[in-house]
Protein backbone atom coordinates (compact mmCIF):
# COMPACT_ATOMS: atom_id res chain seq x y z
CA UNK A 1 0.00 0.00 0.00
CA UNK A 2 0.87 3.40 -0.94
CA UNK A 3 -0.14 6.31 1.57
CA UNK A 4 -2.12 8.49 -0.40
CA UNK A 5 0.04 11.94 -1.65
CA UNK A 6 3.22 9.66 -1.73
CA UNK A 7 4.62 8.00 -5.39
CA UNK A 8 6.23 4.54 -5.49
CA UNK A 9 8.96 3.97 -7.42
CA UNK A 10 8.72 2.03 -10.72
CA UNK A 11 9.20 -1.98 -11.70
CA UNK A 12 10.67 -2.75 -14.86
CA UNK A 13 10.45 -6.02 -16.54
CA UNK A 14 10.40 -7.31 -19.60
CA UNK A 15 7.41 -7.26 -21.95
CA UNK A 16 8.18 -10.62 -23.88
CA UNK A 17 10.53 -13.74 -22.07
CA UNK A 18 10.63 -16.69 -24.22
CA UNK A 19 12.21 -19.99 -22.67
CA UNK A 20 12.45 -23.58 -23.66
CA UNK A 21 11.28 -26.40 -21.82
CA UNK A 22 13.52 -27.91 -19.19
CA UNK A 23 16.15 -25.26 -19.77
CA UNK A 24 16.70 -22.18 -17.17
CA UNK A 25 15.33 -19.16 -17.79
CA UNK A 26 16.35 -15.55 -16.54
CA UNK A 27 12.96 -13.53 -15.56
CA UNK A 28 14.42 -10.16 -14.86
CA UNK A 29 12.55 -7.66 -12.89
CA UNK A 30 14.13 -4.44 -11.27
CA UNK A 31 12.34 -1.60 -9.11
CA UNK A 32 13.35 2.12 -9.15
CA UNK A 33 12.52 3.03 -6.06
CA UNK A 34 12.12 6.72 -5.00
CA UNK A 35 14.40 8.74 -2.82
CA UNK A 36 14.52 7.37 0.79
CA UNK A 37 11.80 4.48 -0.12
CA UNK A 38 12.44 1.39 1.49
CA UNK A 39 11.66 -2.01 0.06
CA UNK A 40 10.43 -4.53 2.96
CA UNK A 41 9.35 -7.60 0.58
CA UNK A 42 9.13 -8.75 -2.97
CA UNK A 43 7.38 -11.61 -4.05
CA UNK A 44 6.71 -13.19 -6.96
CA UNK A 45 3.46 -14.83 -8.06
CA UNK A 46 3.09 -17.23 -11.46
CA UNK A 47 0.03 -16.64 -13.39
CA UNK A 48 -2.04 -19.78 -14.87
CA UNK A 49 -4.80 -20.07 -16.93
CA UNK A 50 -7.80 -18.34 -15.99
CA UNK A 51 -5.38 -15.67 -14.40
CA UNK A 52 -5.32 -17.16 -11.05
CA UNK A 53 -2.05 -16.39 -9.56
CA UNK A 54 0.63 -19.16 -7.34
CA UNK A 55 2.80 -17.62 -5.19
CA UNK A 56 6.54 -18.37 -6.17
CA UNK A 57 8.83 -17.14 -3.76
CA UNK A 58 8.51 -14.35 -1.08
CA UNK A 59 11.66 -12.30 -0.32
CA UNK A 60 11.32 -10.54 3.05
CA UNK A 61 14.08 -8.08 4.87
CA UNK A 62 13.60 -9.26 8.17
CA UNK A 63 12.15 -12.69 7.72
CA UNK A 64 14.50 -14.06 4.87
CA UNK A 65 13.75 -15.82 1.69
CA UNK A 66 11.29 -18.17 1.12
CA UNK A 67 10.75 -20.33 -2.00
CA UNK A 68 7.38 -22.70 -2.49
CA UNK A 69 8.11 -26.08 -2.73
CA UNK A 70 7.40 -26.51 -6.55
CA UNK A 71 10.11 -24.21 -6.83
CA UNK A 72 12.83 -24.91 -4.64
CA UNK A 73 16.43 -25.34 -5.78
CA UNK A 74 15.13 -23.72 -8.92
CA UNK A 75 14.86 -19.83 -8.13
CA UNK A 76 18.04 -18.11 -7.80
CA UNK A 77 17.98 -14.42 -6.66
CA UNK A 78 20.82 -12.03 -8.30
């Protein structure tokens, strides 16, 4: 949540990733944030079909990393 009056800082991602089956795959994502914004936590959700979203892995500043099962051993953060 944003307080209201204040402006967040910007993501950037790519529009288009194309990967191959069984081969890794770099997603990249980066936030801008503004001056003397701190980011707390960053996780990433997987979108399905239908648009329902899984949650992938939740990076946290005080609690640590945490990667869902499906996933583990195969997100690396850089």
């Amino acid at each position: 949540l944003v307080p209201a009056g204040c402006q967040a800082g910007v993501v950037e991602v790519e529009r288009s990733v194309t990967a191959v089956l069984g081969q890794d795959v770099v997603l990249p994502c980066r936030y801008r944030a503004q001056e003397r914004e701190q980011v707390v936590q960053v996780t990433w959700l997987k979108r399905g079909p239908g648009g329902q979203s899984a949650k992938v892995a939740v990076l946290d500043l005080q609690h640590g990393e945490h990667v869902q099962e499906p996933y583990a051993g195969r997100v690396l953060r850089r």
